[in-house]
PDB file of N, CA and C in Angstrom:
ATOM      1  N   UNK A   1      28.948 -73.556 -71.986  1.00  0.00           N
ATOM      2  CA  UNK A   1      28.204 -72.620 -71.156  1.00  0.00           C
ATOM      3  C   UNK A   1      28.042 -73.148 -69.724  1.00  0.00           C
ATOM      4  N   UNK A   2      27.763 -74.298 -69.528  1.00  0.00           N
ATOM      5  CA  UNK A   2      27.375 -75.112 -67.997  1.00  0.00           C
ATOM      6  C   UNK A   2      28.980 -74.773 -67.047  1.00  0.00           C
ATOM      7  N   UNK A   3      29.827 -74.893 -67.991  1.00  0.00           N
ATOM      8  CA  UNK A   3      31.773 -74.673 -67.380  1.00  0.00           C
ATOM      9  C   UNK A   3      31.567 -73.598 -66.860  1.00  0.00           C
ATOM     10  N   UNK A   4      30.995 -72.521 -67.554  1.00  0.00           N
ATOM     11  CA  UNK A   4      30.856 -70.788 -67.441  1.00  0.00           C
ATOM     12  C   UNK A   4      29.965 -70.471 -66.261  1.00  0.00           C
ATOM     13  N   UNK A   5      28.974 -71.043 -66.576  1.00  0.00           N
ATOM     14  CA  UNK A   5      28.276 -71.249 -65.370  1.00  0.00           C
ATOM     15  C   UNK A   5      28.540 -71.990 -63.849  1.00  0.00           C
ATOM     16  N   UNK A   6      29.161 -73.429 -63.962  1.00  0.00           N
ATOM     17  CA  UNK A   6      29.750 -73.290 -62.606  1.00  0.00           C
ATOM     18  C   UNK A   6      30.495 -72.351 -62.303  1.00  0.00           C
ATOM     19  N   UNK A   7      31.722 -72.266 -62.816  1.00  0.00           N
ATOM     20  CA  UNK A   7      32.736 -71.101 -62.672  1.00  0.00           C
ATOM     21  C   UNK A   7      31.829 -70.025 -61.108  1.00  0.00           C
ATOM     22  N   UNK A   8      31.036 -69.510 -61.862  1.00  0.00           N
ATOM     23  CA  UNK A   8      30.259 -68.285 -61.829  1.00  0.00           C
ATOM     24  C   UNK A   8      29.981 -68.847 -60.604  1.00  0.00           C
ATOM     25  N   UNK A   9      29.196 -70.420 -60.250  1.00  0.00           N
ATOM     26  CA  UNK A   9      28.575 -70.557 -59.058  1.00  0.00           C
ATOM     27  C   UNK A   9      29.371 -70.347 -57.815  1.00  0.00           C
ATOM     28  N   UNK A  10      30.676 -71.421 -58.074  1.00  0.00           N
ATOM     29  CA  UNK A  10      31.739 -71.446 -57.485  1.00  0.00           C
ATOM     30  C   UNK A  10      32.674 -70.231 -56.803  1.00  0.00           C
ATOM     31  N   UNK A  11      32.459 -69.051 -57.409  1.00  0.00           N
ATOM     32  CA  UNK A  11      33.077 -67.717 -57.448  1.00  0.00           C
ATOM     33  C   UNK A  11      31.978 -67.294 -56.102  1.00  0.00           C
ATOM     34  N   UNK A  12      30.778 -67.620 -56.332  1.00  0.00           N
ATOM     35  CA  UNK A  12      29.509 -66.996 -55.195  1.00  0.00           C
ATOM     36  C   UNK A  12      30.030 -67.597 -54.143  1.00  0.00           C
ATOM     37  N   UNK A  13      30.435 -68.839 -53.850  1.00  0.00           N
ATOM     38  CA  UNK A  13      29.947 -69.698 -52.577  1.00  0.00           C
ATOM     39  C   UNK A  13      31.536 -69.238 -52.431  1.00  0.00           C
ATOM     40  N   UNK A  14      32.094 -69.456 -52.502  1.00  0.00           N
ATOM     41  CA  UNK A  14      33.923 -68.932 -52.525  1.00  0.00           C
ATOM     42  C   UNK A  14      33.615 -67.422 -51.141  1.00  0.00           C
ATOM     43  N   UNK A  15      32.853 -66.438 -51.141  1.00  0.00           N
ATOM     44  CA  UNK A  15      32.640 -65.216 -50.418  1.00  0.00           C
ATOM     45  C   UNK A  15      31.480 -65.911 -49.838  1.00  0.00           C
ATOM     46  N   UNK A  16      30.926 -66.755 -49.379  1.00  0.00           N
ATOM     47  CA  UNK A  16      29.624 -66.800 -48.372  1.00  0.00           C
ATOM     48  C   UNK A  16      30.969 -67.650 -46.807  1.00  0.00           C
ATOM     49  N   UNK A  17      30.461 -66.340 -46.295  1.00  0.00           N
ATOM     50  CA  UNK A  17      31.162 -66.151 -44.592  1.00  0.00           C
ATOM     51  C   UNK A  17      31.545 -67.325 -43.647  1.00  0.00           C
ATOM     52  N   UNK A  18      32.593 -67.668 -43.067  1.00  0.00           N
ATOM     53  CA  UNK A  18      32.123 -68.672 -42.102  1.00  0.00           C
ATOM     54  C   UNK A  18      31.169 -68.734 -41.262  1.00  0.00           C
ATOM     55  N   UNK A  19      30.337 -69.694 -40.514  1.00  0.00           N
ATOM     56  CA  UNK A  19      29.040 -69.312 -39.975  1.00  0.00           C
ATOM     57  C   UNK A  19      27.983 -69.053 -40.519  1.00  0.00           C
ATOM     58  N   UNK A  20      27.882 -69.170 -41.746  1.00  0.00           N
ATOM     59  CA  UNK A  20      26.365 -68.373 -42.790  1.00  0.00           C
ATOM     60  C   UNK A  20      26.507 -69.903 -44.128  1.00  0.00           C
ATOM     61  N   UNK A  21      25.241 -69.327 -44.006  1.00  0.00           N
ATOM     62  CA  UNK A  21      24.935 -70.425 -45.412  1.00  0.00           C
ATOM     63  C   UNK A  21      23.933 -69.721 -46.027  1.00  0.00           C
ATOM     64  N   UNK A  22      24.236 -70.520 -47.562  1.00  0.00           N
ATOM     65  CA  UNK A  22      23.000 -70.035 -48.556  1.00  0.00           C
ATOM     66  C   UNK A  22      21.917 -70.894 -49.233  1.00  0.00           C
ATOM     67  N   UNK A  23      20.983 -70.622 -50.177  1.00  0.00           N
ATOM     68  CA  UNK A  23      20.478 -71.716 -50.605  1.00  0.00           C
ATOM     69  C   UNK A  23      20.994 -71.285 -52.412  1.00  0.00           C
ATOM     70  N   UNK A  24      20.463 -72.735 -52.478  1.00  0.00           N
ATOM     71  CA  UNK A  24      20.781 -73.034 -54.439  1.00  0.00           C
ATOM     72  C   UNK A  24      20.235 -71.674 -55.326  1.00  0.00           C
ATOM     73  N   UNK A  25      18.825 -71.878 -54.844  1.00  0.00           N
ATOM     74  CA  UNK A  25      17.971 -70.757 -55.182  1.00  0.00           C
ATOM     75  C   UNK A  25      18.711 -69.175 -55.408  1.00  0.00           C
ATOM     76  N   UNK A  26      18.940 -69.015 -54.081  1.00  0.00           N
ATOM     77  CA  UNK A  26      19.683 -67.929 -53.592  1.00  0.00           C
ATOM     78  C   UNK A  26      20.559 -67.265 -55.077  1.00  0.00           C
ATOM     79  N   UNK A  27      21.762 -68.420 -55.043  1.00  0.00           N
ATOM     80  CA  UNK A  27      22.364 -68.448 -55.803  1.00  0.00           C
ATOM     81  C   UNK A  27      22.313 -68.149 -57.132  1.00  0.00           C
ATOM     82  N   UNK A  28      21.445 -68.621 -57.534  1.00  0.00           N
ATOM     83  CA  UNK A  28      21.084 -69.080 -58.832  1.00  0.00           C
ATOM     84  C   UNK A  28      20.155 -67.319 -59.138  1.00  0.00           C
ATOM     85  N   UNK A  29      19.269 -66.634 -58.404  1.00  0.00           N
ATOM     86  CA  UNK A  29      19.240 -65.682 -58.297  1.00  0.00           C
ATOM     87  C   UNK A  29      20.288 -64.608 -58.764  1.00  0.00           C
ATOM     88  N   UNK A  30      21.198 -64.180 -58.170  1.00  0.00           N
ATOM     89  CA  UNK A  30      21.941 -63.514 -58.209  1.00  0.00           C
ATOM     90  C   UNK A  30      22.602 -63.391 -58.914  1.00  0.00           C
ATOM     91  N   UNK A  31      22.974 -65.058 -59.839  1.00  0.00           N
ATOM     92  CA  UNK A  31      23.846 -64.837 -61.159  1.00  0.00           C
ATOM     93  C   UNK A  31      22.959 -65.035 -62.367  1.00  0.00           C
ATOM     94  N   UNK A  32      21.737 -64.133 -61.905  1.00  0.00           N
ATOM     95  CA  UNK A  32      20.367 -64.037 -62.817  1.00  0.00           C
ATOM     96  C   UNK A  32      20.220 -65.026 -63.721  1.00  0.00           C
ATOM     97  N   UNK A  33      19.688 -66.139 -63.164  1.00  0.00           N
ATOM     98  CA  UNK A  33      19.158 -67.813 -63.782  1.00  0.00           C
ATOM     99  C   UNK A  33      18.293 -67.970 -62.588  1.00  0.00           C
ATOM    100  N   UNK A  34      17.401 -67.669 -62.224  1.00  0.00           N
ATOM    101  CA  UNK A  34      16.592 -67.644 -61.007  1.00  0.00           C
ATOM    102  C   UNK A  34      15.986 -68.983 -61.226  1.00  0.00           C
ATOM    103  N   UNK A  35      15.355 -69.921 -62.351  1.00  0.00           N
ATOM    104  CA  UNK A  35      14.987 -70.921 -62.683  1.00  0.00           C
ATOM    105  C   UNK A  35      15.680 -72.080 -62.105  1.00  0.00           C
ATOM    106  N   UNK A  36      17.453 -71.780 -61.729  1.00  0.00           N
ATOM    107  CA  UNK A  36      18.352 -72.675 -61.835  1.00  0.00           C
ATOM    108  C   UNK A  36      18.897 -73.010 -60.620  1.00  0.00           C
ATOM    109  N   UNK A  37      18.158 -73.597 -59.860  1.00  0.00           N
ATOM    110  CA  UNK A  37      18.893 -73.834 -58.384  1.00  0.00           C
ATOM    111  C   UNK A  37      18.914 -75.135 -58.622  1.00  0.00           C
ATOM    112  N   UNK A  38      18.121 -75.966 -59.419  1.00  0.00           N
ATOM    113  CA  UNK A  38      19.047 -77.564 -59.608  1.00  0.00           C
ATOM    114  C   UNK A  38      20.203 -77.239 -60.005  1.00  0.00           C
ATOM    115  N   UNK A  39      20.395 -76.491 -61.302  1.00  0.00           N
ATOM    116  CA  UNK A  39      21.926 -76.712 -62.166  1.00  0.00           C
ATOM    117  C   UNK A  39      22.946 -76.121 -60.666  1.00  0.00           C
ATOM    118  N   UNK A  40      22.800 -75.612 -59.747  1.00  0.00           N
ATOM    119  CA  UNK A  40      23.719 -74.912 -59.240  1.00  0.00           C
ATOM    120  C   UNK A  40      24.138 -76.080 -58.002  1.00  0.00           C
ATOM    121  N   UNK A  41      23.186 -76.822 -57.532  1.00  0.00           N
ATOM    122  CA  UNK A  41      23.184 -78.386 -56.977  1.00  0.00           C
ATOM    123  C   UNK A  41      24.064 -79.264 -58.037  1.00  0.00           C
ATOM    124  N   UNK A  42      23.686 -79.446 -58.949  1.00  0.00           N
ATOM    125  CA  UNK A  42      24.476 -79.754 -60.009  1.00  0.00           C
ATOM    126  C   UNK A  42      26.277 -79.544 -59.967  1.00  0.00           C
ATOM    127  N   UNK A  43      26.392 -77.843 -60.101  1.00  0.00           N
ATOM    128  CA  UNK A  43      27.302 -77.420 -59.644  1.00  0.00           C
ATOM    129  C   UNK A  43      28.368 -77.854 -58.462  1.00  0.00           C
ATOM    130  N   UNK A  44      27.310 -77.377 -57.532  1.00  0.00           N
ATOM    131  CA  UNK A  44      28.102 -78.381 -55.628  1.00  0.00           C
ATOM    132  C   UNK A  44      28.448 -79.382 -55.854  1.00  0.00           C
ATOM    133  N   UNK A  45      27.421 -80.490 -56.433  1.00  0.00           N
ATOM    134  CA  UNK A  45      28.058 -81.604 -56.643  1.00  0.00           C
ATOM    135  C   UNK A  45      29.458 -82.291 -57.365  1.00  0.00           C
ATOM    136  N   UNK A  46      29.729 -81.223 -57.702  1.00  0.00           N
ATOM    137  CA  UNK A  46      30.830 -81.302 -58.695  1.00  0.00           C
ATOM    138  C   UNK A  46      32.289 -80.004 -57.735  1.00  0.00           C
ATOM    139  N   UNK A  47      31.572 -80.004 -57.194  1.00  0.00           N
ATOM    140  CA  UNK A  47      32.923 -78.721 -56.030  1.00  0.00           C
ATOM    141  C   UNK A  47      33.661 -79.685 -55.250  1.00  0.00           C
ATOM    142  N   UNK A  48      32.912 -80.632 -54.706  1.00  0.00           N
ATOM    143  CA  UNK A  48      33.721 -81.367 -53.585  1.00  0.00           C
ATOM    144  C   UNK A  48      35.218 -81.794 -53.706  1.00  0.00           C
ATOM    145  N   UNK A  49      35.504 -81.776 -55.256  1.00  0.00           N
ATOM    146  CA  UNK A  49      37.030 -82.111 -55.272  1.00  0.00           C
ATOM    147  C   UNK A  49      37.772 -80.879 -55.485  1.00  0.00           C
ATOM    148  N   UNK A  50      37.474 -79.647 -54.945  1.00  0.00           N
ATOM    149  CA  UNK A  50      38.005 -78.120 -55.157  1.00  0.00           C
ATOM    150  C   UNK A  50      37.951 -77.735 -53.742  1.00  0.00           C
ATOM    151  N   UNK A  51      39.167 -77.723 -53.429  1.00  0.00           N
ATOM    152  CA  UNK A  51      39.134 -77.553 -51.614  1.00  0.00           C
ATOM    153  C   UNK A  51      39.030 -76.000 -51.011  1.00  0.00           C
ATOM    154  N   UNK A  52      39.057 -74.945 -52.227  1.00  0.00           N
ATOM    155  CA  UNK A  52      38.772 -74.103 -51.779  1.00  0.00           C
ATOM    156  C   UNK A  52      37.557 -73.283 -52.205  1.00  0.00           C
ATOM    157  N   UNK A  53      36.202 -74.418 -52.600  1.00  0.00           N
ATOM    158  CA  UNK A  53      35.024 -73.992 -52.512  1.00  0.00           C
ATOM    159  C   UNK A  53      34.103 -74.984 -51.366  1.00  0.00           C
ATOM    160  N   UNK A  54      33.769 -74.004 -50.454  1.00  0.00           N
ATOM    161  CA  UNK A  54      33.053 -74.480 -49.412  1.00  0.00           C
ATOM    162  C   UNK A  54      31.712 -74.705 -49.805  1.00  0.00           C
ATOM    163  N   UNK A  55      31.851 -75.984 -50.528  1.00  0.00           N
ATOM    164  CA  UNK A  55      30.065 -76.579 -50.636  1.00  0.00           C
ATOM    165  C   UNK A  55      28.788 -76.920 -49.353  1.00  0.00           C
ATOM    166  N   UNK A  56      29.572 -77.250 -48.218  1.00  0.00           N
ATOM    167  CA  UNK A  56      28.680 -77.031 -46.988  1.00  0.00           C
ATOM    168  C   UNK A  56      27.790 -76.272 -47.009  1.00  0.00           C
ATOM    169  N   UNK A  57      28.145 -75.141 -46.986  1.00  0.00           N
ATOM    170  CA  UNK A  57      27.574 -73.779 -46.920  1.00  0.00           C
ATOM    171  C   UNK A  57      26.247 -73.750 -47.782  1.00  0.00           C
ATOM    172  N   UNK A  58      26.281 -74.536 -48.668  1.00  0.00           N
ATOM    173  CA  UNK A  58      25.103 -74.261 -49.323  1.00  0.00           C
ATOM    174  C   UNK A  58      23.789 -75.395 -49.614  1.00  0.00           C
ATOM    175  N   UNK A  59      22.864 -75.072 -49.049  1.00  0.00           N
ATOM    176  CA  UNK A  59      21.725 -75.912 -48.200  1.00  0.00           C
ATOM    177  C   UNK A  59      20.257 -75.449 -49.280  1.00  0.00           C
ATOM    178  N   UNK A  60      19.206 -76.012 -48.979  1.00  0.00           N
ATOM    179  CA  UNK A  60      18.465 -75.609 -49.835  1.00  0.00           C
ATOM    180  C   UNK A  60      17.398 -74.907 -49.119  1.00  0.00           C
ATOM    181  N   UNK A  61      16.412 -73.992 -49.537  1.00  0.00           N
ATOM    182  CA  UNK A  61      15.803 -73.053 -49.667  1.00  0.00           C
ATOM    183  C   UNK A  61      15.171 -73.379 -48.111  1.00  0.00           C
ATOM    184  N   UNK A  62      14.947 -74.128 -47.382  1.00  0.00           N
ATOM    185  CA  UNK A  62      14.204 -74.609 -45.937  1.00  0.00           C
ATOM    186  C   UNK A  62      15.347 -74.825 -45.199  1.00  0.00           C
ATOM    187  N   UNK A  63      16.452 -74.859 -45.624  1.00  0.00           N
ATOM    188  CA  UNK A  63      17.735 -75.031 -44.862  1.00  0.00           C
ATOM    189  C   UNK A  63      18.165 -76.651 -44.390  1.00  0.00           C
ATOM    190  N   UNK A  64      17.620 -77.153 -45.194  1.00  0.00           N
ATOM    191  CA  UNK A  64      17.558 -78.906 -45.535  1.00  0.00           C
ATOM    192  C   UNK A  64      19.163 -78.766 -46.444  1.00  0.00           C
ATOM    193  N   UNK A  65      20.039 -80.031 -45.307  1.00  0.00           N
ATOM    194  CA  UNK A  65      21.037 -80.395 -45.961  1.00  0.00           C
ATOM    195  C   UNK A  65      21.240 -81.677 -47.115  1.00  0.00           C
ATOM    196  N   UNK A  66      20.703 -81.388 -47.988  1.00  0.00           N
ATOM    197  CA  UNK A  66      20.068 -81.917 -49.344  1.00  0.00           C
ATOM    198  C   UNK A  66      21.438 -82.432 -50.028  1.00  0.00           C
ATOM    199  N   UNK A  67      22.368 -81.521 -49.946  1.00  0.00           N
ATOM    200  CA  UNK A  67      23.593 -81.986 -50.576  1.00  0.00           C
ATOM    201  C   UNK A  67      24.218 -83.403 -50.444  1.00  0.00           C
ATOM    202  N   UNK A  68      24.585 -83.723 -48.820  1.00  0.00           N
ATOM    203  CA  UNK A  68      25.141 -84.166 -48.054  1.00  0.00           C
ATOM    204  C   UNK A  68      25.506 -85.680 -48.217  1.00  0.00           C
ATOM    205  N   UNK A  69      25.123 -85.971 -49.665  1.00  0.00           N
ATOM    206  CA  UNK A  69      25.145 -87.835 -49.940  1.00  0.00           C
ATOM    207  C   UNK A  69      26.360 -87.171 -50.942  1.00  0.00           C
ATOM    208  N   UNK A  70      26.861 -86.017 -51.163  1.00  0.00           N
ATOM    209  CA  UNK A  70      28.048 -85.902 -52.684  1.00  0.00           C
ATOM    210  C   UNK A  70      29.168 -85.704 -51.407  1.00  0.00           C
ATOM    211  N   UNK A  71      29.052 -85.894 -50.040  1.00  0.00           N
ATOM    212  CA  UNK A  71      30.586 -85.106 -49.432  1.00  0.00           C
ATOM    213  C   UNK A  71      31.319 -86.250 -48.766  1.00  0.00           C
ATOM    214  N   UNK A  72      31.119 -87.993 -49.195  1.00  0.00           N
ATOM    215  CA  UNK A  72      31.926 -88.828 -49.260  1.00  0.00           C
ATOM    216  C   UNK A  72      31.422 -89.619 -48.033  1.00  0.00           C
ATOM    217  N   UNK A  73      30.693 -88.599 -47.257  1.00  0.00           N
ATOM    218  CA  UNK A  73      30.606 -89.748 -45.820  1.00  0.00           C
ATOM    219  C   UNK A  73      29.099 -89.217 -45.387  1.00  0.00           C
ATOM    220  N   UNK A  74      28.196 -89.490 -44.907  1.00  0.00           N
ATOM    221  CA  UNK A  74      26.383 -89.176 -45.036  1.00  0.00           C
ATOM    222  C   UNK A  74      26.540 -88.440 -43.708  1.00  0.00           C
ATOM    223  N   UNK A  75      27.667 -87.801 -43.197  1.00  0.00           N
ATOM    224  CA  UNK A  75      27.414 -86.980 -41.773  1.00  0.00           C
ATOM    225  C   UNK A  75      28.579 -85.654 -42.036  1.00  0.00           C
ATOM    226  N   UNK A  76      29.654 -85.355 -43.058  1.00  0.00           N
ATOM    227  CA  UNK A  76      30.685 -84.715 -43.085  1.00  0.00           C
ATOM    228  C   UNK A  76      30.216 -83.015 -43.553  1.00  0.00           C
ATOM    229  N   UNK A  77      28.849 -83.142 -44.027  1.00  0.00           N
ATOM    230  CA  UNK A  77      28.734 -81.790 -44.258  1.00  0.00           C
ATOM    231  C   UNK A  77      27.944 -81.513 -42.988  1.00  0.00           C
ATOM    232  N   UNK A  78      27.416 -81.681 -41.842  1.00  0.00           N
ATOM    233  CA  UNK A  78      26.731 -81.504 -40.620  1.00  0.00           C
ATOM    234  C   UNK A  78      27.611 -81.141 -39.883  1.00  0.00           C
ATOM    235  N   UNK A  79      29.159 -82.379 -39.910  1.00  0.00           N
ATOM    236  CA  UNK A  79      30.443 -82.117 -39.142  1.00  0.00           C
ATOM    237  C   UNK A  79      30.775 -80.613 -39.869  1.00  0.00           C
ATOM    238  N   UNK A  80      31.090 -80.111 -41.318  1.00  0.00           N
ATOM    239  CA  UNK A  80      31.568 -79.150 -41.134  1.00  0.00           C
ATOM    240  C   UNK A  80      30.841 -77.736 -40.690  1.00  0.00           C
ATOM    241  N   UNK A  81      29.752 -77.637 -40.731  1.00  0.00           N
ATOM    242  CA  UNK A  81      28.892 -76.421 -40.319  1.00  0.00           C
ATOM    243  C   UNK A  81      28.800 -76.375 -39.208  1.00  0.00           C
ATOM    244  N   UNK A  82      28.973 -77.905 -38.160  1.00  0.00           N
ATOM    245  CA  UNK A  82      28.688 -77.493 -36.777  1.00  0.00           C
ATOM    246  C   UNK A  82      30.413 -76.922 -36.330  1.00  0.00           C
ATOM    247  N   UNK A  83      31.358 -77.487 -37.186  1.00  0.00           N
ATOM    248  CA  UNK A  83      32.583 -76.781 -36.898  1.00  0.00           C
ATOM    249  C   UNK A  83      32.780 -75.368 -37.273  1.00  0.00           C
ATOM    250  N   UNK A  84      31.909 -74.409 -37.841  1.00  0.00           N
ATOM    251  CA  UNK A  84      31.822 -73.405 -38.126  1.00  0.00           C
ATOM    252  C   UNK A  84      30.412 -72.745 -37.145  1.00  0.00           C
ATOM    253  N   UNK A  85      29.972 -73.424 -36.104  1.00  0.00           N
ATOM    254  CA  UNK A  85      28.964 -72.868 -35.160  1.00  0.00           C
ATOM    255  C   UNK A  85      27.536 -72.750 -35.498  1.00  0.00           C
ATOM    256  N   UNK A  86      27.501 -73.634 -36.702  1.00  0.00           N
ATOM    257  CA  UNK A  86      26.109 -73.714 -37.044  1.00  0.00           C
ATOM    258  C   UNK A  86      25.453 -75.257 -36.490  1.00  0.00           C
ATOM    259  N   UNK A  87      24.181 -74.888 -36.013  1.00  0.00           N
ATOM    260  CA  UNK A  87      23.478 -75.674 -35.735  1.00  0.00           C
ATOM    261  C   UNK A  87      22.416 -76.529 -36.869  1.00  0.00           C
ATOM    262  N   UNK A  88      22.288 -78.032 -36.269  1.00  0.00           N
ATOM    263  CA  UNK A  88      22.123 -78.935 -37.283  1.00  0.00           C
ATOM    264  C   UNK A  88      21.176 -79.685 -36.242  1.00  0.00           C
ATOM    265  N   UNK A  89      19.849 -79.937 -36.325  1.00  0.00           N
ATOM    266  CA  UNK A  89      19.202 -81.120 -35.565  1.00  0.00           C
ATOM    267  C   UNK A  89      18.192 -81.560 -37.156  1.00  0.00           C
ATOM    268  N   UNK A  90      18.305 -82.925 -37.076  1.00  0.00           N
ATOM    269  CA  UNK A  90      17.620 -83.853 -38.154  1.00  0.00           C
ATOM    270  C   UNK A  90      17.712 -83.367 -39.696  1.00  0.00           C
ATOM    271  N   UNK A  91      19.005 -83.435 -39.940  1.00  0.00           N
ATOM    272  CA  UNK A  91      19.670 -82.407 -41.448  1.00  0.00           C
ATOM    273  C   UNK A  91      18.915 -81.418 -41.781  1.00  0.00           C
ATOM    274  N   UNK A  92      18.889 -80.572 -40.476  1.00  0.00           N
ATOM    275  CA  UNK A  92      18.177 -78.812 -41.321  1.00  0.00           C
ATOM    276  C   UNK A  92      18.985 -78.447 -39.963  1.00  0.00           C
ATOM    277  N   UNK A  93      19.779 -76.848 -40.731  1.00  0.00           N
ATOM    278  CA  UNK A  93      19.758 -75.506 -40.119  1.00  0.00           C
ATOM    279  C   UNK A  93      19.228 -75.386 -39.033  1.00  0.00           C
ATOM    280  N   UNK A  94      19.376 -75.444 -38.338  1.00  0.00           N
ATOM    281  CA  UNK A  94      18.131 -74.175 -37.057  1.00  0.00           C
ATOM    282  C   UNK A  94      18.920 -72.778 -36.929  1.00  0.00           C
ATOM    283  N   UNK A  95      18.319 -71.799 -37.111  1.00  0.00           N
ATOM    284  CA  UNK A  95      17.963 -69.989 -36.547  1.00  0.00           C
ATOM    285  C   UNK A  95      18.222 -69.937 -38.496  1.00  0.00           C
ATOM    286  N   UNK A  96      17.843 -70.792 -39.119  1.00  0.00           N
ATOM    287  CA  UNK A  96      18.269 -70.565 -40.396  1.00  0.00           C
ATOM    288  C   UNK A  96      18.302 -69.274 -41.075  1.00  0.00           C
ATOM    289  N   UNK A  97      17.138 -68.663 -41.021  1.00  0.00           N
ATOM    290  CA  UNK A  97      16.782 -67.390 -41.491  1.00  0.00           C
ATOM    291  C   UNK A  97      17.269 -66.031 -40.657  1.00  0.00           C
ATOM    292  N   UNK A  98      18.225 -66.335 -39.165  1.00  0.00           N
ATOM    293  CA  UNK A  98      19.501 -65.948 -39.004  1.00  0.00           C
ATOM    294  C   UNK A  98      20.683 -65.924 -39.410  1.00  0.00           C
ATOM    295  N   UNK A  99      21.192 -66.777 -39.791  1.00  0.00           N
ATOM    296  CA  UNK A  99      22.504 -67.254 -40.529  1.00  0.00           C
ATOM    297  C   UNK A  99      22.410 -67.410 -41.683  1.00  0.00           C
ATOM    298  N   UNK A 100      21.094 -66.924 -42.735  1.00  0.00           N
ATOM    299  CA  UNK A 100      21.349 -67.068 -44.056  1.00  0.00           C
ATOM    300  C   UNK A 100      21.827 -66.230 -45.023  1.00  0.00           C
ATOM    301  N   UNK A 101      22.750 -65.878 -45.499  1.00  0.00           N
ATOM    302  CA  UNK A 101      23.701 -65.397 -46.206  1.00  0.00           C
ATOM    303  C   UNK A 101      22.750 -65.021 -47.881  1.00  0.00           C
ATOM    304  N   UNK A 102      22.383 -63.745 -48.229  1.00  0.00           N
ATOM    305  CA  UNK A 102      22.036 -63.845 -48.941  1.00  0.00           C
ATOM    306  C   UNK A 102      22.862 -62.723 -50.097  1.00  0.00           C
ATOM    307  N   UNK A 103      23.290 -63.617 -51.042  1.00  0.00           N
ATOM    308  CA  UNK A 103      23.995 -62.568 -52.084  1.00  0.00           C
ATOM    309  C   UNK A 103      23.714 -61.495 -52.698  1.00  0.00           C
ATOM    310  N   UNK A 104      22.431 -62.010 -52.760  1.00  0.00           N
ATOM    311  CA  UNK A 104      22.061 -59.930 -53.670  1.00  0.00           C
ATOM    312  C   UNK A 104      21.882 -59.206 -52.791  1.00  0.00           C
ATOM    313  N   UNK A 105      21.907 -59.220 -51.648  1.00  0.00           N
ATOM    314  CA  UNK A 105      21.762 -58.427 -50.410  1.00  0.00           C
ATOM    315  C   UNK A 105      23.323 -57.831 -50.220  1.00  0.00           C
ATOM    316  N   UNK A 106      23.939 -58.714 -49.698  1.00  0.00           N
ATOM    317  CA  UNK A 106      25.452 -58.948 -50.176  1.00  0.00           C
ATOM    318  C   UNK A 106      26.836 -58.410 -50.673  1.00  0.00           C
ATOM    319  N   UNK A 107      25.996 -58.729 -52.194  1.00  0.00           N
ATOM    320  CA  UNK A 107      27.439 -58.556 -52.993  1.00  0.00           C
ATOM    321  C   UNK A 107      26.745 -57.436 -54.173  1.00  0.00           C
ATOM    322  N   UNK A 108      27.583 -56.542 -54.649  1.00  0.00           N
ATOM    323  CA  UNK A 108      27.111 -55.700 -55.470  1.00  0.00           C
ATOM    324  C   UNK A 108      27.450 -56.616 -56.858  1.00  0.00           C
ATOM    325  N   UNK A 109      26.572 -56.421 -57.720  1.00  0.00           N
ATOM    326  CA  UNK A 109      26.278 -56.988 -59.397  1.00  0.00           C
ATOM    327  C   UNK A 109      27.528 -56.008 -59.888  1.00  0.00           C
TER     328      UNK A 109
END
């Protein structure tokens, strides 16, 4: 079930936009486990060797880059969001609740 479930996470963050980010929460929402924004951290942590799921993108609920010790180097997920035009001062987001990408808003169920 946890396989089934990344799958599922992986499939979300796969459609979140260049320029936009989401949170775990978010996530975990939408593929109705609202409880489950660790397991979906869980998840990210386990994306980084899948080059075509953009784990950057996904930050936690204050827009704190929480992830950022699983992406091999303690500055590479800051490097990739500011290469996608997002702003980063002291590992959080800024205009966060501009640029936040939210799936059930989103994507139709």
């Amino acid at each position: 079930m946890e396989q089934i479930f990344f799958q599922d996470v992986y499939a979300v963050v796969r459609l979140i936009p260049q320029g936009r980010v989401t949170s775990y929460g978010a996530i975990a929402k939408y593929l109705g486990a609202k409880g489950s924004a660790r397991m979906v951290g869980w998840a990210m942590n386990s994306a980084h060797s899948l080059p075509d799921v953009p784990a950057h993108r996904v930050v936690n609920s204050a827009g704190l880059l929480t992830g950022k010790g699983h992406f091999g180097s303690p500055t590479l997920m800051q490097e990739l969001l500011e290469a996608e035009g997002i702003t980063i001062k002291k590992d959080k987001v800024q205009d966060f609740k501009t640029i936040f990408w939210n799936p059930i808003e989103e994507l139709e169920l």
